[in-house]
N, C-alpha and C. Protein backbone atom coordinates (compact mmCIF):
# COMPACT_ATOMS: atom_id res chain seq x y z
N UNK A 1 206.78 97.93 146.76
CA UNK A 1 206.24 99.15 147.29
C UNK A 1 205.60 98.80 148.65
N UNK A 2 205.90 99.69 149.82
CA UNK A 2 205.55 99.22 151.07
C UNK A 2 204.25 100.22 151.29
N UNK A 3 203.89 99.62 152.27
CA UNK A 3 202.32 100.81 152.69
C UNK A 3 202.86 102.55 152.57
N UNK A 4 204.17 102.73 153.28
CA UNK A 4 203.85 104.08 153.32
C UNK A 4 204.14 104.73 152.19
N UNK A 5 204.93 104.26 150.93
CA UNK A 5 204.71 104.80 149.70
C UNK A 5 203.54 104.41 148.83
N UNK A 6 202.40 103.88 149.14
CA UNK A 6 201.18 103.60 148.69
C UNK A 6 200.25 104.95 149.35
N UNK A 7 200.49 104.92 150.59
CA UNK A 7 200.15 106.29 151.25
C UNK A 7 200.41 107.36 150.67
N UNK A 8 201.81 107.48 150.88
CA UNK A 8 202.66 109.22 149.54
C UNK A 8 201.53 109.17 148.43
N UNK A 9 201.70 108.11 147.73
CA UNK A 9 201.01 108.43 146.14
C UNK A 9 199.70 108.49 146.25
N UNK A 10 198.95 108.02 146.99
CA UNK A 10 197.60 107.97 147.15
C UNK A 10 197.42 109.55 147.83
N UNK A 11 198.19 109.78 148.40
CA UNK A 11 197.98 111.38 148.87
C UNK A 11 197.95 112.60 147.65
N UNK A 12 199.01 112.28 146.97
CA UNK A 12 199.83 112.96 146.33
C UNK A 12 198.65 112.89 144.80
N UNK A 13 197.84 111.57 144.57
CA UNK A 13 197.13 111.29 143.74
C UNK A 13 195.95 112.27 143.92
N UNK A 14 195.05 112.61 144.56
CA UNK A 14 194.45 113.26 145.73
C UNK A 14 194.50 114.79 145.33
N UNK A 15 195.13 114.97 146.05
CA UNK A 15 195.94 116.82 145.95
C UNK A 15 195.66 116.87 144.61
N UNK A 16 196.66 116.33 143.42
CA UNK A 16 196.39 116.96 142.00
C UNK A 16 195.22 116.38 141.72
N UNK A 17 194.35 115.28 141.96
CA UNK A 17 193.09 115.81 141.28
C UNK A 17 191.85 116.53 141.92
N UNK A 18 191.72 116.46 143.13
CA UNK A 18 190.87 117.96 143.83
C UNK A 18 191.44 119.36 143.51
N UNK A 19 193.47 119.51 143.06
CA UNK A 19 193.59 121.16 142.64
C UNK A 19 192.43 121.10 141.12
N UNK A 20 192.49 119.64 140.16
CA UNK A 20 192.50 120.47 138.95
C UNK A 20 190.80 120.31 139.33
N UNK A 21 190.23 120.13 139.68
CA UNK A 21 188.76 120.10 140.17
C UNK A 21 188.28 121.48 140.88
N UNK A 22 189.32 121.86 141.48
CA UNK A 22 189.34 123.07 142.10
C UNK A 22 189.31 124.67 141.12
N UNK A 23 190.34 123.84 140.37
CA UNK A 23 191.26 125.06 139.52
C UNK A 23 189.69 124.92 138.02
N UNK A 24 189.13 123.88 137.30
CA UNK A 24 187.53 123.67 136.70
C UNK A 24 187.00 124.36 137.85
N UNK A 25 186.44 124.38 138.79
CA UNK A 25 185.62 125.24 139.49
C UNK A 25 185.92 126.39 139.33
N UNK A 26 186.89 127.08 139.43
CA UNK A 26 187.01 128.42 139.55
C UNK A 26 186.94 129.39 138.37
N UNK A 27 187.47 128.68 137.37
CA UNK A 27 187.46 128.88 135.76
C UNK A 27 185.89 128.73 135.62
N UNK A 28 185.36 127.91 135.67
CA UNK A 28 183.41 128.07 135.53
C UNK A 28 182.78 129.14 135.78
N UNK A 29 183.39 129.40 137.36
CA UNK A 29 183.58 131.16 138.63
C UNK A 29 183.17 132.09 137.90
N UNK A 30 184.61 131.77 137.08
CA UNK A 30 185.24 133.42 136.41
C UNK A 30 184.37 133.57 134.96
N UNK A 31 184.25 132.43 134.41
CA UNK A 31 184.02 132.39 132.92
C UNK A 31 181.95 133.00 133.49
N UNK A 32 181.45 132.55 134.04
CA UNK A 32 180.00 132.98 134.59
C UNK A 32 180.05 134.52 135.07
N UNK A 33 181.04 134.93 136.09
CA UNK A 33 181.16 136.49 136.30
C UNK A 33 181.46 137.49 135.36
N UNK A 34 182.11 136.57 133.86
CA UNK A 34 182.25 137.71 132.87
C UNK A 34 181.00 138.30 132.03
N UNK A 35 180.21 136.67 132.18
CA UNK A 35 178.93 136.60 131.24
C UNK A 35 177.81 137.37 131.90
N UNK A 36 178.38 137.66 133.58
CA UNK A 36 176.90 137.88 133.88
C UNK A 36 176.19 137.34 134.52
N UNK A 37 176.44 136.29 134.43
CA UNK A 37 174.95 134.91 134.55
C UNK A 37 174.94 134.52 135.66
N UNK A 38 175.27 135.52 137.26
CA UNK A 38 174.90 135.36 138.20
C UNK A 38 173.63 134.59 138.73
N UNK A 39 172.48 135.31 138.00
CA UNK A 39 171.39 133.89 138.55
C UNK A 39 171.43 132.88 137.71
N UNK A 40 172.17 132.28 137.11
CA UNK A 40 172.36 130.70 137.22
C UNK A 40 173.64 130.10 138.09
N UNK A 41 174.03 131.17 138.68
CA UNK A 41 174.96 129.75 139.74
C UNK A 41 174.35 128.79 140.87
N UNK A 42 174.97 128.24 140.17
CA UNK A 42 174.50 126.45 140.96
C UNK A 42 173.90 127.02 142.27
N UNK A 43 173.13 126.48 143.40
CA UNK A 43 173.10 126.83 144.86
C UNK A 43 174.27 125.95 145.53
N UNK A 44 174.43 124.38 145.09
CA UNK A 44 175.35 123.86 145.74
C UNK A 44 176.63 123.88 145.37
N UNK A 45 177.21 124.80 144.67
CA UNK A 45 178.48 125.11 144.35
C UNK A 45 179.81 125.02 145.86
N UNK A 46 179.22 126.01 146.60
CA UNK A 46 179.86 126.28 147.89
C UNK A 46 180.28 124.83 148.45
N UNK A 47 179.06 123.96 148.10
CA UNK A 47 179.03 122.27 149.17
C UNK A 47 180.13 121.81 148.22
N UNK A 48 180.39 121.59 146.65
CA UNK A 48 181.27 121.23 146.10
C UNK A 48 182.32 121.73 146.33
N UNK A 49 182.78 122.74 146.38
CA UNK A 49 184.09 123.55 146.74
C UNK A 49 184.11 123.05 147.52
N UNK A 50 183.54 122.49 149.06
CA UNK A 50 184.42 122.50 150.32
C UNK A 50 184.63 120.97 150.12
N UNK A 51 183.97 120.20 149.49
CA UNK A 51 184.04 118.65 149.21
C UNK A 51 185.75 118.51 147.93
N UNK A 52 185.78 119.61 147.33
CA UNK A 52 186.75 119.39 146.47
C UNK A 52 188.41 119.86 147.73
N UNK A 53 188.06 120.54 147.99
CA UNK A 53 189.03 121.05 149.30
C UNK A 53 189.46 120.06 150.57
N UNK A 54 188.38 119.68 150.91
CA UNK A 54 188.33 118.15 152.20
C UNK A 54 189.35 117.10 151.21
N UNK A 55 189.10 116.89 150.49
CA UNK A 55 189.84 116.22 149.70
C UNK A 55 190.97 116.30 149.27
N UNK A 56 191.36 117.82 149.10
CA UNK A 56 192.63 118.30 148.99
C UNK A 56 193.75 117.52 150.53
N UNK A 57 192.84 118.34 151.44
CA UNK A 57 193.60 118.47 152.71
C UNK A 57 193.32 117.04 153.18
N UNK A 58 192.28 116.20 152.80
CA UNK A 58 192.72 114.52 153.24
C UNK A 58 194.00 113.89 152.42
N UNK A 59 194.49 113.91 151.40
CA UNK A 59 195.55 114.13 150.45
C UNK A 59 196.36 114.55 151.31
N UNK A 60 196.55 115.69 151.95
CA UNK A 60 197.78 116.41 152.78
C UNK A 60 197.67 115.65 153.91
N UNK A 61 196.77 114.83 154.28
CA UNK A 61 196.98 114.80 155.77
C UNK A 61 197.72 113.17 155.55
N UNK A 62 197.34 112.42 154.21
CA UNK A 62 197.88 111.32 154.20
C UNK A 62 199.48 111.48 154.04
N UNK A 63 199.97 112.59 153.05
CA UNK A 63 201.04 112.51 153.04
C UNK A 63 201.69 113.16 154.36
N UNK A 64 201.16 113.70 155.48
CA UNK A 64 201.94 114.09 156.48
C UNK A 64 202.01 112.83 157.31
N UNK A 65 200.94 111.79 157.21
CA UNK A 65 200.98 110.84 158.27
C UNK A 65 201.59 109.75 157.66
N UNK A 66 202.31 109.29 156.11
CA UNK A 66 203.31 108.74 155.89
C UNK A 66 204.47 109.30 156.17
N UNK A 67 205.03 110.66 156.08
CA UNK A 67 206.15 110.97 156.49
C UNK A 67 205.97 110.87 158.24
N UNK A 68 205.18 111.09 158.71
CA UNK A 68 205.58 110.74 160.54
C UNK A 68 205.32 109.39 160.86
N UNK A 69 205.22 108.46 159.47
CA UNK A 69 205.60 107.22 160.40
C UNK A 69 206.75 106.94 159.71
N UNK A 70 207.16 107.27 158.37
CA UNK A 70 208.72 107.05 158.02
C UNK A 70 209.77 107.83 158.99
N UNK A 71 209.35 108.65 159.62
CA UNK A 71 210.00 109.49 160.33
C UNK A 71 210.04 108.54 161.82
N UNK A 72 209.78 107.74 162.23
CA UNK A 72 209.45 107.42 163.35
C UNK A 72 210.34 106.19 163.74
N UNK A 73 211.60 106.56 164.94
CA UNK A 73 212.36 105.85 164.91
C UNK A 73 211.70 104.31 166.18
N UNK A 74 212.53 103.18 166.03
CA UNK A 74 212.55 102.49 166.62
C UNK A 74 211.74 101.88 167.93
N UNK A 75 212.45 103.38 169.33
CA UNK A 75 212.20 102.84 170.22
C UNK A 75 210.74 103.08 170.72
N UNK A 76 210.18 104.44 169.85
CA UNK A 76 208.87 104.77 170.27
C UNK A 76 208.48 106.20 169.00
N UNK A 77 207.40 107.30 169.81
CA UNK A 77 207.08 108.40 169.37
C UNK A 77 208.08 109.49 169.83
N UNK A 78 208.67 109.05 170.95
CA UNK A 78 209.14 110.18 171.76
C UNK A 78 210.17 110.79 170.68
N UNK A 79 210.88 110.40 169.99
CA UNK A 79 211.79 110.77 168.89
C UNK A 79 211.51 111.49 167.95
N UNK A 80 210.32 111.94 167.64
CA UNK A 80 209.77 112.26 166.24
C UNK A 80 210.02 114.16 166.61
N UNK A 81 210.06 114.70 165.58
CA UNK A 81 210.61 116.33 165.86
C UNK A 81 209.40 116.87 165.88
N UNK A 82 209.01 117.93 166.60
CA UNK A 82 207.96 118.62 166.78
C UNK A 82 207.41 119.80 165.41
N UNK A 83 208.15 119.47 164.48
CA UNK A 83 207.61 119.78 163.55
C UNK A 83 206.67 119.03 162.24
N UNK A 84 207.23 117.73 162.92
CA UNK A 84 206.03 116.30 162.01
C UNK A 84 205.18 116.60 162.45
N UNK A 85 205.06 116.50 164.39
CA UNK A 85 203.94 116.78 165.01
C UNK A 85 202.73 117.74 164.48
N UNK A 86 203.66 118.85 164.67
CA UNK A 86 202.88 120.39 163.96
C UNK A 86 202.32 119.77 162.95
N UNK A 87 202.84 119.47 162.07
CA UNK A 87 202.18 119.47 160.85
C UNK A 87 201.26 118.07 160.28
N UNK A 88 201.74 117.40 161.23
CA UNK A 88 200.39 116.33 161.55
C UNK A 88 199.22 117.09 162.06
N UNK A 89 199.34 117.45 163.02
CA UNK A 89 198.31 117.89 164.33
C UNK A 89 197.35 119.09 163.22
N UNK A 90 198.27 120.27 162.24
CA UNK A 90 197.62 120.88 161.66
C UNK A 90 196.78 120.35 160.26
N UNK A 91 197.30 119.26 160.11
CA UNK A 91 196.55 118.60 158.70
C UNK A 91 195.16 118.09 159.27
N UNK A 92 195.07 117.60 160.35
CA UNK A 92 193.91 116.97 161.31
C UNK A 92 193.26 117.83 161.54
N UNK A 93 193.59 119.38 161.64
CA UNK A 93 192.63 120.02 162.35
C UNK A 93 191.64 120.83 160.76
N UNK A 94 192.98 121.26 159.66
CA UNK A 94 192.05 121.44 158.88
C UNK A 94 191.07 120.58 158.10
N UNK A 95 191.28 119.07 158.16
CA UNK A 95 190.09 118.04 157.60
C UNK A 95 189.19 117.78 158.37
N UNK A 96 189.22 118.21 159.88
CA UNK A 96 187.83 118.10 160.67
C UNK A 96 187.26 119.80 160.13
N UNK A 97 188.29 120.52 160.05
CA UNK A 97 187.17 122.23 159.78
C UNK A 97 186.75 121.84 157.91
N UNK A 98 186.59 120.91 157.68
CA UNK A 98 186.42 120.96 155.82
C UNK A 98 185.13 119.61 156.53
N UNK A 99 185.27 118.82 157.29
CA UNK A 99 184.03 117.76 157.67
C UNK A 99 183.44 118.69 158.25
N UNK A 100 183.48 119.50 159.13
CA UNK A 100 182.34 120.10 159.95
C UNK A 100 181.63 121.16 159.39
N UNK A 101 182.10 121.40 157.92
CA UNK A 101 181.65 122.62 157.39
C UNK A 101 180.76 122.01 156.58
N UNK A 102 181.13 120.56 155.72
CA UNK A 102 179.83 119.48 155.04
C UNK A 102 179.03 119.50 155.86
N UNK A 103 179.33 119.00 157.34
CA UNK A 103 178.38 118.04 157.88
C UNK A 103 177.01 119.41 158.22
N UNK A 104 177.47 120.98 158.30
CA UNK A 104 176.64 121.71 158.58
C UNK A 104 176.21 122.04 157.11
N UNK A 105 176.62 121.96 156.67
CA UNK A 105 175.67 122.28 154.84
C UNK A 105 174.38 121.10 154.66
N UNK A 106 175.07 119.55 155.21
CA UNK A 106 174.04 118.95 155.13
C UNK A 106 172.95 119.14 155.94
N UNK A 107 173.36 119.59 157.45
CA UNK A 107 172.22 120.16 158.51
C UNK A 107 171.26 120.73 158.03
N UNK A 108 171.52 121.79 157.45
CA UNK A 108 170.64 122.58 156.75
C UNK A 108 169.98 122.78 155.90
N UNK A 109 170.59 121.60 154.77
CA UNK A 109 169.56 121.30 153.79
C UNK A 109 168.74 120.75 154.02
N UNK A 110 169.02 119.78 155.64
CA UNK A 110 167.78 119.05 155.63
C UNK A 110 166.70 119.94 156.29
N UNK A 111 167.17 120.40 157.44
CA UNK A 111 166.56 121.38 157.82
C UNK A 111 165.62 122.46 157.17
N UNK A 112 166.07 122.87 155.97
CA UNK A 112 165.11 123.49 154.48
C UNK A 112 163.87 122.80 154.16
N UNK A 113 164.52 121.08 154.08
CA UNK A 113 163.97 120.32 153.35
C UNK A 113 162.93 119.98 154.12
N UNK A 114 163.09 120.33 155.55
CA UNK A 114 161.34 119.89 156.45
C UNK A 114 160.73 120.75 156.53
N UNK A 115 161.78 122.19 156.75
CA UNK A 115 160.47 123.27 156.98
C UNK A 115 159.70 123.41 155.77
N UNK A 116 160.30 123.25 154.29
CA UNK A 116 159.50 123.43 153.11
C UNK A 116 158.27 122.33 153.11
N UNK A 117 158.73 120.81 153.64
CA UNK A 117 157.81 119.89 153.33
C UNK A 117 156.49 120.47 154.84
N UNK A 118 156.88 120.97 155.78
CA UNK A 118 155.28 121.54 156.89
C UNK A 118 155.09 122.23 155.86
N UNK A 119 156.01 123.53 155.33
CA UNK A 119 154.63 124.63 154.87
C UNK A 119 154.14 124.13 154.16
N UNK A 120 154.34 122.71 152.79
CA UNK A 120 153.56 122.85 151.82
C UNK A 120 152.34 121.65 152.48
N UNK A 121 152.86 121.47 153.16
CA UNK A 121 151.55 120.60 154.17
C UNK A 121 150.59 121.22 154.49
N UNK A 122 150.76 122.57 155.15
CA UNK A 122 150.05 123.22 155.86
C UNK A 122 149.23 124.18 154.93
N UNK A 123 149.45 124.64 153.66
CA UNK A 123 149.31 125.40 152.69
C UNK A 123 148.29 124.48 151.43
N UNK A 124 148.42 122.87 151.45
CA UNK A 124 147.58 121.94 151.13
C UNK A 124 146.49 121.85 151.44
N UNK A 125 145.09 122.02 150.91
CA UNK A 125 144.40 121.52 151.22
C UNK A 125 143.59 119.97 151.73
N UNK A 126 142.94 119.82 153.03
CA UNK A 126 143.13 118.25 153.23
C UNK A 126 141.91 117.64 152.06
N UNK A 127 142.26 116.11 151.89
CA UNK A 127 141.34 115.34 151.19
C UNK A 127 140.23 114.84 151.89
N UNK A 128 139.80 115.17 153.15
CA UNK A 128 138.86 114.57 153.55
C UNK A 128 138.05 115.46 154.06
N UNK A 129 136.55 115.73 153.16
CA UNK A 129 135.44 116.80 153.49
C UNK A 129 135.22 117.22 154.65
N UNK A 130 135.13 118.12 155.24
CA UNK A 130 134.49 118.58 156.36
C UNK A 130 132.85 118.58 156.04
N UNK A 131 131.97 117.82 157.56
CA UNK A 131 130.85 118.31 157.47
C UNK A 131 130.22 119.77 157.80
């Protein structure tokens, strides 16, 4: 087995287990919207979905970038059909929009996480008496 069929399967490995991670998420979704039990959904549900998804589409992007280098003749790149391209170029763009959508979920939690830690600072009383 050469690298780029270690690539395929490792892609391909990927994809089916973020769908069935995907496909448990959504079933949880549905099975909670029948019950009702809107206020118990998770808050970080949304951050999991897009982490189960990034994963999907890193999966897709491996198997597009083993087929454009099996695809890739001899003398250079110049050979390769503009539809590997495409679909290279589009696998890249949706795993940076699935990173940039974490990396702003994490922004903001932290961001939560200071403004909550001033107010309860500020809302504390201090330990050291005033005369």
């Amino acid at each position: 087995m050469d690298l780029l069929e270690a690539m395929l399967i490792a892609g391909l490995c990927l994809i089916v287990g973020a769908s069935a991670f995907i496909l448990g998420a959504m079933l949880k979704a549905a099975r909670q919207a029948r019950r009702h039990d809107r206020h118990f959904v998770d808050p970080r549900r949304g951050e999991r979905l897009d982490i189960y998804l990034g994963t999907l589409w890193i999966g897709m992007l491996l198997l597009q970038f083993s087929s454009l280098l099996r695809h890739m003749q001899p003398p250079g790149i110049f050979n390769l059909s503009r539809i590997a391209l495409a679909g290279f170029g589009s696998a890249v763009f949706v795993c940076g929009v699935y990173a940039g959508r974490l990396l702003l979920r994490l922004e903001i939690r932290r961001s939560e996480q200071r403004s909550e830690e001033r107010s309860d600072a500020t809302t504390r009383p201090s330990s050291v008496p005033t005369p």
